[in-house]
Protein backbone atom coordinates (compact mmCIF):
# COMPACT_ATOMS: atom_id res chain seq x y z
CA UNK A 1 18.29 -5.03 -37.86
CA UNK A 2 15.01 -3.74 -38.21
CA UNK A 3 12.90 -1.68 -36.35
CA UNK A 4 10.33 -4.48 -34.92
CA UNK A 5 13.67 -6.92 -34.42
CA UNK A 6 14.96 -4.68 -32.29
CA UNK A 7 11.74 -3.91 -30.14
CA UNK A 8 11.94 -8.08 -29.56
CA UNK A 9 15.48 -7.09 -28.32
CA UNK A 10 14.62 -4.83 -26.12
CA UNK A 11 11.71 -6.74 -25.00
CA UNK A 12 13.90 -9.69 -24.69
CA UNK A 13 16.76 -8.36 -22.68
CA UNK A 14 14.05 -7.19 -19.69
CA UNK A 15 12.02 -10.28 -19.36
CA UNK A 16 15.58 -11.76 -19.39
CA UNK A 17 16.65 -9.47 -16.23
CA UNK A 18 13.38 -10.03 -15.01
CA UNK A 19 13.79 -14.01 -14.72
CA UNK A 20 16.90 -13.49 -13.35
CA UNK A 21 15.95 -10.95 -10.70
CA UNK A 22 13.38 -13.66 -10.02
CA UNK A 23 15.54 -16.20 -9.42
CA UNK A 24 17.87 -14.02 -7.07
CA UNK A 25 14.68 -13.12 -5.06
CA UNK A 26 13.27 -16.38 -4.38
CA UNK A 27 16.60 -17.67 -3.47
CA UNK A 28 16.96 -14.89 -1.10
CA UNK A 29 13.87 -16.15 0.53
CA UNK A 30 13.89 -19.49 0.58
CA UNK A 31 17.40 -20.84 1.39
CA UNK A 32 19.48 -17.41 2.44
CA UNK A 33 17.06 -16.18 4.54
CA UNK A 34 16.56 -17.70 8.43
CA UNK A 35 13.31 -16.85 9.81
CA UNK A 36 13.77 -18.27 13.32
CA UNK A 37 14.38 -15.84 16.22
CA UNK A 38 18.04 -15.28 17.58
CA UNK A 39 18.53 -17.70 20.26
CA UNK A 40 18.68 -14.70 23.18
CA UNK A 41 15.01 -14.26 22.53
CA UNK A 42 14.24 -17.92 23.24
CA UNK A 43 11.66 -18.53 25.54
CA UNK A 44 10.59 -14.69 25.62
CA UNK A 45 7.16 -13.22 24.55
CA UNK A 46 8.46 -13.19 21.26
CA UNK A 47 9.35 -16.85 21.02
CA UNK A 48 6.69 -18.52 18.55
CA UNK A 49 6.91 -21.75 20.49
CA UNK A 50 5.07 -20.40 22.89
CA UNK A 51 1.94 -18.80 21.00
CA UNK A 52 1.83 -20.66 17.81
CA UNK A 53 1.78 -24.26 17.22
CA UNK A 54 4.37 -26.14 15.18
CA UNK A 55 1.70 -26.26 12.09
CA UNK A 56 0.93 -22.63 12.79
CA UNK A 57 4.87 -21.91 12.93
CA UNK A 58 5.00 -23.73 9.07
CA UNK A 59 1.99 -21.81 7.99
CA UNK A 60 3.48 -18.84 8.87
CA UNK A 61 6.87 -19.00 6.94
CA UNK A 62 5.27 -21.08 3.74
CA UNK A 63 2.62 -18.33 3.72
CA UNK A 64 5.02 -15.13 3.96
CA UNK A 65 7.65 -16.37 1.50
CA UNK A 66 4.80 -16.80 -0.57
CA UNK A 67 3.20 -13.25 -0.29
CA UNK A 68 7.17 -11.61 0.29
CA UNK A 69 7.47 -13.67 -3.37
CA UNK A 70 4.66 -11.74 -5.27
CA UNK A 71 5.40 -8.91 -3.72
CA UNK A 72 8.41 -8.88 -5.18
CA UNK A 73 7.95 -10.09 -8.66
CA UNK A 74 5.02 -7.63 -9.16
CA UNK A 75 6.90 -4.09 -8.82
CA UNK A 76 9.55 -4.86 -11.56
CA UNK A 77 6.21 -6.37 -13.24
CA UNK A 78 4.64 -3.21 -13.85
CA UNK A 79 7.77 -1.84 -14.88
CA UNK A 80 7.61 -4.57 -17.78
CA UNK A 81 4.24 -3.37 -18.61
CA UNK A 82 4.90 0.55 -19.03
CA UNK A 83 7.79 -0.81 -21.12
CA UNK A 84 6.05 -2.91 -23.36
CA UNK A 85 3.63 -0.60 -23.87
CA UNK A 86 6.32 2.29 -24.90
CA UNK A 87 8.51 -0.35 -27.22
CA UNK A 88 5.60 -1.49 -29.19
CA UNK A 89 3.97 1.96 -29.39
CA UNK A 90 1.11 1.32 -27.51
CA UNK A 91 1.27 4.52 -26.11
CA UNK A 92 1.25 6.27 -29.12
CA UNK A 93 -1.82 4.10 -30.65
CA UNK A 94 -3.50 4.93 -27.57
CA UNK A 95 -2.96 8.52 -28.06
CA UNK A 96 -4.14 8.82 -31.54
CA UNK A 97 -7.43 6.91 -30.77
CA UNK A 98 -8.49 9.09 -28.27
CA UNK A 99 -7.67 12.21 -30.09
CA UNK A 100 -9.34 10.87 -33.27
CA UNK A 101 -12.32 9.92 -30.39
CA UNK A 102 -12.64 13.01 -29.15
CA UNK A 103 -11.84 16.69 -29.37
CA UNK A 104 -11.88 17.82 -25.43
CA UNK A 105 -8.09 17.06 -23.84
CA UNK A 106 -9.92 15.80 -20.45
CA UNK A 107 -11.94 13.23 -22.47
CA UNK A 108 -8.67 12.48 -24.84
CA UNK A 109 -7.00 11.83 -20.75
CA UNK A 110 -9.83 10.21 -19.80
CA UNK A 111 -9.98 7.49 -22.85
CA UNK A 112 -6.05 7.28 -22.74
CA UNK A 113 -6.48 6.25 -19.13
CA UNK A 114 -8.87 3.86 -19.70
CA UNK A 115 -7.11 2.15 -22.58
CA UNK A 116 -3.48 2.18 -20.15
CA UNK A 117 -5.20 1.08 -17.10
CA UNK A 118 -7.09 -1.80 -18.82
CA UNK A 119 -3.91 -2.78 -20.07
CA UNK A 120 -2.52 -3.33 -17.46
CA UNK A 121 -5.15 -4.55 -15.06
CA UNK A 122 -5.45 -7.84 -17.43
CA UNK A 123 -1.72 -8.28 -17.95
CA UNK A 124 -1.33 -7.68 -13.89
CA UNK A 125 -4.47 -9.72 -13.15
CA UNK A 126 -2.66 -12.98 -13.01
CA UNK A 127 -0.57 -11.70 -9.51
CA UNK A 128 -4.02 -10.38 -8.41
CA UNK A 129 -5.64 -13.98 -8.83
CA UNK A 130 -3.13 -15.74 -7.41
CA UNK A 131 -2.33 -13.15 -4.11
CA UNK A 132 -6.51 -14.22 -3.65
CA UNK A 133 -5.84 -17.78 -4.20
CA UNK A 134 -2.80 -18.13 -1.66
CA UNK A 135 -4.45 -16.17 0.74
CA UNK A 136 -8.00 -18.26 0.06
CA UNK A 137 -5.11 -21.96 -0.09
CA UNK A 138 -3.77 -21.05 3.81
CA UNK A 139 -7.27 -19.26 5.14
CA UNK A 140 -6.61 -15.57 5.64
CA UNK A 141 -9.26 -14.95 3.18
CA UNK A 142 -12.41 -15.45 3.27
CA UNK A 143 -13.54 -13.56 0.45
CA UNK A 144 -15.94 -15.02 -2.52
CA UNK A 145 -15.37 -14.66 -5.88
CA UNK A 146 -17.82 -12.42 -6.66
CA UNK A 147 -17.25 -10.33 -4.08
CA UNK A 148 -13.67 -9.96 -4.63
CA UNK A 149 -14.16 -9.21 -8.39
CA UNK A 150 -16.31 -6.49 -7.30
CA UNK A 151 -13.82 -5.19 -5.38
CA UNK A 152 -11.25 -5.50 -8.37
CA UNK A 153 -13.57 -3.56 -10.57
CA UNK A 154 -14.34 -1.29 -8.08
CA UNK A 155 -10.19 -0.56 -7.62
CA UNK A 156 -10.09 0.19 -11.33
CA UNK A 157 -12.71 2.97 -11.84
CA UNK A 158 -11.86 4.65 -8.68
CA UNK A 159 -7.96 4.55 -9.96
CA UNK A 160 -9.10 5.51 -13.57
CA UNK A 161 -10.87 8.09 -12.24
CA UNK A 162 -8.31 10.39 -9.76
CA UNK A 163 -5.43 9.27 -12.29
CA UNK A 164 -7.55 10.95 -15.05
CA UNK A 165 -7.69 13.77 -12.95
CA UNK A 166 -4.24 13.86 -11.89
CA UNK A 167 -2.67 13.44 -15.47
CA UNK A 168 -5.29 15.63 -16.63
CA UNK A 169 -3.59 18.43 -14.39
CA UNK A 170 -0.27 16.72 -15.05
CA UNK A 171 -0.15 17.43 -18.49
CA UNK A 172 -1.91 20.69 -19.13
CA UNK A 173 0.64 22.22 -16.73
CA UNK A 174 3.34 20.69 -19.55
CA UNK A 175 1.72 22.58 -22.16
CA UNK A 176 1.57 25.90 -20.23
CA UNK A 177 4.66 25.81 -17.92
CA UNK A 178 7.19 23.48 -20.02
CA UNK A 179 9.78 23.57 -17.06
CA UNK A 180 7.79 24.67 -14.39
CA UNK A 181 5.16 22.16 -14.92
CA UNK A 182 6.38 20.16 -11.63
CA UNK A 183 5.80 23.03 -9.65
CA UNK A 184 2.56 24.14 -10.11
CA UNK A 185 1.34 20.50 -10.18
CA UNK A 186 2.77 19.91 -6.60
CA UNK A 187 0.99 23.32 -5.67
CA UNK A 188 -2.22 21.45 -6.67
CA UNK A 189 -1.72 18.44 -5.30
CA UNK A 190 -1.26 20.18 -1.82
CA UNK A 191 -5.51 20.65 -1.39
CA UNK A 192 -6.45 17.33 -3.41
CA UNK A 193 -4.63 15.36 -0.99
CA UNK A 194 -6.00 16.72 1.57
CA UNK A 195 -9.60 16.57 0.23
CA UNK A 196 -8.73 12.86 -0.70
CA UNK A 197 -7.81 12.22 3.16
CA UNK A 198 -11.36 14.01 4.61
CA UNK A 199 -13.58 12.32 2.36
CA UNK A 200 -12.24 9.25 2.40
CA UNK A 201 -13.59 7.47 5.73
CA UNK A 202 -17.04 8.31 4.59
CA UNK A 203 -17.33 8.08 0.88
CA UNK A 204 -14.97 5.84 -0.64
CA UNK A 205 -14.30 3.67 2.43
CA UNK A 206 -17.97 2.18 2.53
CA UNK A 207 -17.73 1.64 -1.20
CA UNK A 208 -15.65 -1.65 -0.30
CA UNK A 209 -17.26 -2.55 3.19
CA UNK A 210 -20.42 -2.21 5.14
CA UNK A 211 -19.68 0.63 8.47
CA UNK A 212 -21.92 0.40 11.60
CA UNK A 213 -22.35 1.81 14.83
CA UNK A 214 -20.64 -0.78 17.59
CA UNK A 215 -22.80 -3.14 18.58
CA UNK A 216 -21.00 -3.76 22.08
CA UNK A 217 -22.06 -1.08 23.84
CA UNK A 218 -20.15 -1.33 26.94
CA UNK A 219 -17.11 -1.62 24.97
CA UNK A 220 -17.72 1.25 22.94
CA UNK A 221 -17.62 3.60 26.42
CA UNK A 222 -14.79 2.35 27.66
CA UNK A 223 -12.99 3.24 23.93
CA UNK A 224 -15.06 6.57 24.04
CA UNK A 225 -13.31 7.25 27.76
CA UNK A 226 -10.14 6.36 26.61
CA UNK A 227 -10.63 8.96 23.46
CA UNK A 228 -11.82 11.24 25.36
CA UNK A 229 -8.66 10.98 28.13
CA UNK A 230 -6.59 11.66 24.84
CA UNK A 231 -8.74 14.71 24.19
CA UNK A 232 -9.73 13.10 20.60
CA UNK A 233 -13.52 14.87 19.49
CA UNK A 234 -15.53 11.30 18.58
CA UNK A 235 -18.97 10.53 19.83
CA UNK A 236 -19.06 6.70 18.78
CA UNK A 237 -16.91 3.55 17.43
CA UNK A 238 -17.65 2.28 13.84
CA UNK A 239 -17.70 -1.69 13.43
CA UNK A 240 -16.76 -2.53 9.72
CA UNK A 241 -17.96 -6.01 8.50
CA UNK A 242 -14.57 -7.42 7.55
CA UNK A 243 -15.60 -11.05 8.24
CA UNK A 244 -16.92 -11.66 4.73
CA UNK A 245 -13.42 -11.58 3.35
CA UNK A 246 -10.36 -11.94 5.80
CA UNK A 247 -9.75 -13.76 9.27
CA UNK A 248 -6.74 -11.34 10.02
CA UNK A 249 -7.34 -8.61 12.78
CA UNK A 250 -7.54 -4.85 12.33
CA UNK A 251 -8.53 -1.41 14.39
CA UNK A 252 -7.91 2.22 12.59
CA UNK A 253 -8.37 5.91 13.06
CA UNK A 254 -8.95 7.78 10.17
CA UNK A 255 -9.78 10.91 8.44
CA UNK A 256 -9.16 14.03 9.54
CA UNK A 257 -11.25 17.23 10.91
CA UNK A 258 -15.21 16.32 11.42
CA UNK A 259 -14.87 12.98 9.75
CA UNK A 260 -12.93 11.81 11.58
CA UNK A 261 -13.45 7.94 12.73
CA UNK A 262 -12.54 5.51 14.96
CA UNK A 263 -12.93 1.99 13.22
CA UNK A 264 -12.67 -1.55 14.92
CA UNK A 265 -12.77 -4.82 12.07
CA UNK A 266 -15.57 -7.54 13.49
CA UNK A 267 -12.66 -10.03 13.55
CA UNK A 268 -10.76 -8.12 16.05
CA UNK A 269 -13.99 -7.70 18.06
CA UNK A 270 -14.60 -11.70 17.87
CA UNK A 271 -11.00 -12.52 18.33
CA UNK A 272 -9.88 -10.50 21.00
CA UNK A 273 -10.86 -10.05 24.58
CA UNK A 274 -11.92 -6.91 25.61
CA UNK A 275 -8.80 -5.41 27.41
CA UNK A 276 -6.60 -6.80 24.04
CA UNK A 277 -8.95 -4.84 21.79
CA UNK A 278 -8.91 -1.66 24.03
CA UNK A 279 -4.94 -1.99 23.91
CA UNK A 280 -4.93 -2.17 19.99
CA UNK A 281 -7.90 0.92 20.37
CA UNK A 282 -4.92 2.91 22.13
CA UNK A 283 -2.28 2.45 20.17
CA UNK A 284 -4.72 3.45 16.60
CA UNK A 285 -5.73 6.80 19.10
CA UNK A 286 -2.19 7.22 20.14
CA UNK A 287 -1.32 7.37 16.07
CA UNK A 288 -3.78 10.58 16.32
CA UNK A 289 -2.33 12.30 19.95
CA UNK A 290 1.10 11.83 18.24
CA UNK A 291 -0.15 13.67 15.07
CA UNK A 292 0.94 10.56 12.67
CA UNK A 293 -2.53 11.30 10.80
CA UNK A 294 -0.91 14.62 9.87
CA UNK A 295 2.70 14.11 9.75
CA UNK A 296 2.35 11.88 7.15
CA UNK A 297 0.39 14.46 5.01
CA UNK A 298 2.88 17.15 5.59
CA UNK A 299 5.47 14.03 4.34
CA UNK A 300 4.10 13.27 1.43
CA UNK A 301 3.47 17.08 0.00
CA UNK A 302 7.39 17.41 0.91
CA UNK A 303 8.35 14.21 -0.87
CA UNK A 304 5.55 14.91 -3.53
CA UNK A 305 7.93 18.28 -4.60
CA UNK A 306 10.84 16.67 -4.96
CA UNK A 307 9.39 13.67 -6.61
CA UNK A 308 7.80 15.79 -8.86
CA UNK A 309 10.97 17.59 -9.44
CA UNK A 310 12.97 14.67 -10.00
CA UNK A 311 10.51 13.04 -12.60
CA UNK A 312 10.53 16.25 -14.96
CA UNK A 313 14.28 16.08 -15.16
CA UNK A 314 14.43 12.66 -15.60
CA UNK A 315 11.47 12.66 -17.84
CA UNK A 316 13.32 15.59 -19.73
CA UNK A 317 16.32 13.61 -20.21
CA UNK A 318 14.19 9.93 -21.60
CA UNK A 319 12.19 12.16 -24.40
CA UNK A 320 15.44 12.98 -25.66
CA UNK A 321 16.94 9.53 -25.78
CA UNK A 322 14.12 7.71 -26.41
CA UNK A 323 11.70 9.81 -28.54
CA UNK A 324 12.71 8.15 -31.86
CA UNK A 325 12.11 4.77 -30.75
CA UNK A 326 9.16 5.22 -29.00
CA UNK A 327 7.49 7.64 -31.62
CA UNK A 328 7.21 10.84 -29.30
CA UNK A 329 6.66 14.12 -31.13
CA UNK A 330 6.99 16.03 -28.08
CA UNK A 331 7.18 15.91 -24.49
CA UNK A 332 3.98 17.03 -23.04
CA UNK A 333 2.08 15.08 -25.46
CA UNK A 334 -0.13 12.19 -23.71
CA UNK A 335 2.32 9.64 -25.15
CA UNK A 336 5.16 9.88 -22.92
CA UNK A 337 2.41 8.95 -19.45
CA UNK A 338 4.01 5.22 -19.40
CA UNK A 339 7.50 6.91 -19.24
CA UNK A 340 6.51 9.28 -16.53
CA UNK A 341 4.68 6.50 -14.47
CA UNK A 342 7.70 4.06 -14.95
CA UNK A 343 9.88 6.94 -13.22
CA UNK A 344 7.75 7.65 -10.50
CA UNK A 345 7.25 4.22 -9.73
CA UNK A 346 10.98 3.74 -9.67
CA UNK A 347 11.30 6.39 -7.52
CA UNK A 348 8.85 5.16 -5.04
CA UNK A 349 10.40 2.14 -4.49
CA UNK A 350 14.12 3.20 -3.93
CA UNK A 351 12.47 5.80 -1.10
CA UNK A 352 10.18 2.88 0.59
CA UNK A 353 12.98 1.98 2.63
CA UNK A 354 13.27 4.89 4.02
CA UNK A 355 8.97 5.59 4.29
CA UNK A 356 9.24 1.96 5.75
CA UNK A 357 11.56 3.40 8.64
CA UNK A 358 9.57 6.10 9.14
CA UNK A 359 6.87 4.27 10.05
CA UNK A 360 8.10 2.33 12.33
CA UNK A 361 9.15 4.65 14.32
CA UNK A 362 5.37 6.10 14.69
CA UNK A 363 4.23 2.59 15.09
CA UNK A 364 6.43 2.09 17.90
CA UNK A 365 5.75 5.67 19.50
CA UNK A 366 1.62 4.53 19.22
CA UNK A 367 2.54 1.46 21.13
CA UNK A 368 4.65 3.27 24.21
CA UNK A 369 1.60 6.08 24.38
CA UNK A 370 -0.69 2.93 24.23
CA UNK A 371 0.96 0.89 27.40
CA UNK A 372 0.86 3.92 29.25
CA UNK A 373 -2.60 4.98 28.42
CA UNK A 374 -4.15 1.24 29.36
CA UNK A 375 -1.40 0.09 31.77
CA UNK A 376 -1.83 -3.17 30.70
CA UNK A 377 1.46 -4.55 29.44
CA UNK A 378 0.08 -8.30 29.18
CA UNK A 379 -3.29 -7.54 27.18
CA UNK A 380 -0.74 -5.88 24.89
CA UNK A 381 1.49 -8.92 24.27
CA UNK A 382 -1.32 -11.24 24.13
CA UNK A 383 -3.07 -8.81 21.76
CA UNK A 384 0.54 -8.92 19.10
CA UNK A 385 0.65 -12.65 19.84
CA UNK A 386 -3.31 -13.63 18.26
CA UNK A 387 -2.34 -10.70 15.95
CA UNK A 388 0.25 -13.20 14.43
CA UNK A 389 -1.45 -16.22 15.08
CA UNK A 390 -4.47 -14.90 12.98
CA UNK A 391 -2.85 -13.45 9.84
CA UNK A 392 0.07 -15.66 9.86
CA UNK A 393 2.89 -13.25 10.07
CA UNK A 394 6.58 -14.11 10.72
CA UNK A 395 7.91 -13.05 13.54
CA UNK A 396 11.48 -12.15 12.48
CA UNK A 397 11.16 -11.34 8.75
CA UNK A 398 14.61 -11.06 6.72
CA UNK A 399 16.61 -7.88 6.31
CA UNK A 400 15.32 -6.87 3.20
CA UNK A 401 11.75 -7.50 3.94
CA UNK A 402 11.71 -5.73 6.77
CA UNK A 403 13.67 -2.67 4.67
CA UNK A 404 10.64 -2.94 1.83
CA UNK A 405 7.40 -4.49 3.24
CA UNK A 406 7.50 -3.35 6.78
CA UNK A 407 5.75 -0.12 7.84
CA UNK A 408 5.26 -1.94 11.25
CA UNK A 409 7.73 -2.74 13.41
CA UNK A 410 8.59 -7.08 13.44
CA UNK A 411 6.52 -8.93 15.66
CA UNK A 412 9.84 -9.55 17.23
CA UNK A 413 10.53 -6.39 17.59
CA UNK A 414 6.88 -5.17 19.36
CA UNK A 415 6.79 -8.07 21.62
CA UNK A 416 10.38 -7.48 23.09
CA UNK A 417 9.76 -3.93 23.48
CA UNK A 418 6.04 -4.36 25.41
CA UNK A 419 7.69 -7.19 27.59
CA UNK A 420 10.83 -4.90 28.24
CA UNK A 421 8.76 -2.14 29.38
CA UNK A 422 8.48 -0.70 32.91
């Protein structure tokens, strides 16, 4: 057999898993799967019937099956692409090209980037399109064309542009550390993570929407008192424009140090009375009084190291099975990126779960410090019940889409708690 027969093999055998997987997934959510609530929650705050029509009810499970679908087919999707790009020797094309282009490794990264992540932007654009046109078919999104393509452009430069720096670093650490490489990449990481987290609310964040001052006055003291009752340092409330492209509802605090903001959607302001909205205020301020903002950095520098570590071992061990049929000449060359992103990827997804879990816990902390900041147990179930009315979201997801999807506790879940509470 020759060499191209057996890259059709190859190619062959995992679009052949791939259909399969498919097939297991989408029968996992459509006919294993109950969404109803257990019949001891009947008639309790978490009982649809009582907050949701029966077309609303429909909408709900048609609509998350849907997204839960996608959602599932995409991961293993990109896994297809870095592999397809490896077994036809993409990669090393790609490689060539921008060393013929240019003579400067950061602009030989930089057009190697560019050439991967066009690649697979347009062979992943077909999920994209369709996630917009579901969302668009059962009005969650309000979003235009144009301005959604903007925002799809606007997602690849600013990925093209911190993954050129990161596999910039990446990879000139291979050359100099062969098997400390991991290390002093981590090391590195530490302050660019950081920096990503304190510039973010004010430089990439109103790249995608339009941020204002709130408009509601009143409203915006009463969130300023309860900030300032959970000793956070913020002088006003942002409003964010999200109206333009989604009906769901959203609040946030973000950023860290002086930049940090408190953010309110314009949905959630039009949707949501004013005690429901200062409920949802104090659970985003009780994320910052329970540190969540910086937890979660501290977690992901310690999973960062031994992700890291894990991916130059494994990463070690696929150059030298796989160098010969992928046309590697050696490991730290620019070639072997696809391989490297496959792996991390792979090991993303097997530790979501557990991310997932982690989560929820916060989430659920931020909801007990917001009941007893507001004391105001009923603004909080009403506020979780047009929460689900207005994005459709099941209330009682399946097992396995809580384990991978859910960073937020089930709306079944948050509404027995708040109703539970004394």
């Amino acid at each position: 057999m020759n060499d191209i027969a057996k890259r059709y093999k190859w190619l062959l055998v995992f679009l052949s898993g791939y259909i399969i997987y498919g097939f297991v997934i989408a029968y996992y959510l459509y006919i294993a799967s109950d969404y109803s609530i257990p019949k001891e929650y009947e008639g309790t705050a978490a009982d649809p019937k009582l907050f949701m029509t029966e077309k609303e009810q429909l909408l709900s499970t048609e609509y998350s099956r849907l997204k839960h679908l996608l959602f599932f087919l995409a991961l293993p999707y990109d896994w297809l692409i870095y592999l397809f790009v490896l077994i036809f020797g993409l990669s090393v094309y790609f490689q060539k090209l921008s060393e013929i282009t240019a003579k400067i490794f950061f602009l030989q990264v930089g057009l190697y980037v560019f050439l991967l992540t066009f690649v697979g932007a347009v062979l992943s654009f077909p999920f994209s399109w369709i996630n917009r046109k579901i969302s668009m078919a059962y009005g969650i999104s309000t979003q235009s064309f144009h301005s959604w393509m903007r925002d799809y452009i606007l997602d690849f430069w600013i990925g093209w542009l911190v993954m050129t720096l990161f596999v910039w670093v990446v990879y000139l650490m291979m050359k100099r550390y062969r098997k400390r490489w991991w290390l002093y990449v981590w090391l590195i990481t530490i302050p660019f993570t950081a920096f990503l987290m304190f510039i973010k609310p004010v430089l990439i964040d109103p790249l995608y929407n339009d941020f204002s001052s709130l408009k509601d006055k009143q409203l915006e003291t009463k969130i300023l008192q309860l900030a300032a009752k959970a000793d956070i340092p913020a002088e006003r409330v942002y409003e964010v424009n999200m109206s333009e492209k989604t009906n769901a509802l959203n609040a946030y605090v973000t950023g860290i140090g002086s930049n940090l903001r408190i953010v309110l959607w314009d949905t959630t302001l039009k949707k949501l009375k004013s005690d429901e909205t200062l409920f949802v205020m104090a659970h985003e301020i009780g994320h910052y009084v329970k540190h969540h903002l910086y937890l979660n950095l501290v977690a992901s520098i310690v999973l960062s190291f031994f992700g890291l570590l894990v991916c130059s071992v494994l990463l070690r061990w696929m150059f030298a099975k796989c160098k010969v049929h992928f046309g590697w000449k050696k490991q730290d060359d620019i070639a072997t990126l696809p391989a490297l992103l496959l792996i991390f990827s792979l090991l993303s997804f097997a530790i979501s779960p557990f991310e997932n879990a982690v989560s929820r816990y916060h989430e659920k902390e931020a909801d007990a410090y917001a009941l007893e900041l507001t004391e105001d147990k009923e603004a909080a179930i009403r506020a979780f019940q047009k929460l689900t009315v207005n994005g459709l979201s099941e209330v009682h997801p399946p097992l396995l889409v809580k384990w991978f999807r859910y960073g937020h506790p089930t709306m079944l879940e948050r509404l027995i708690f708040l109703e539970n509470h004394e």
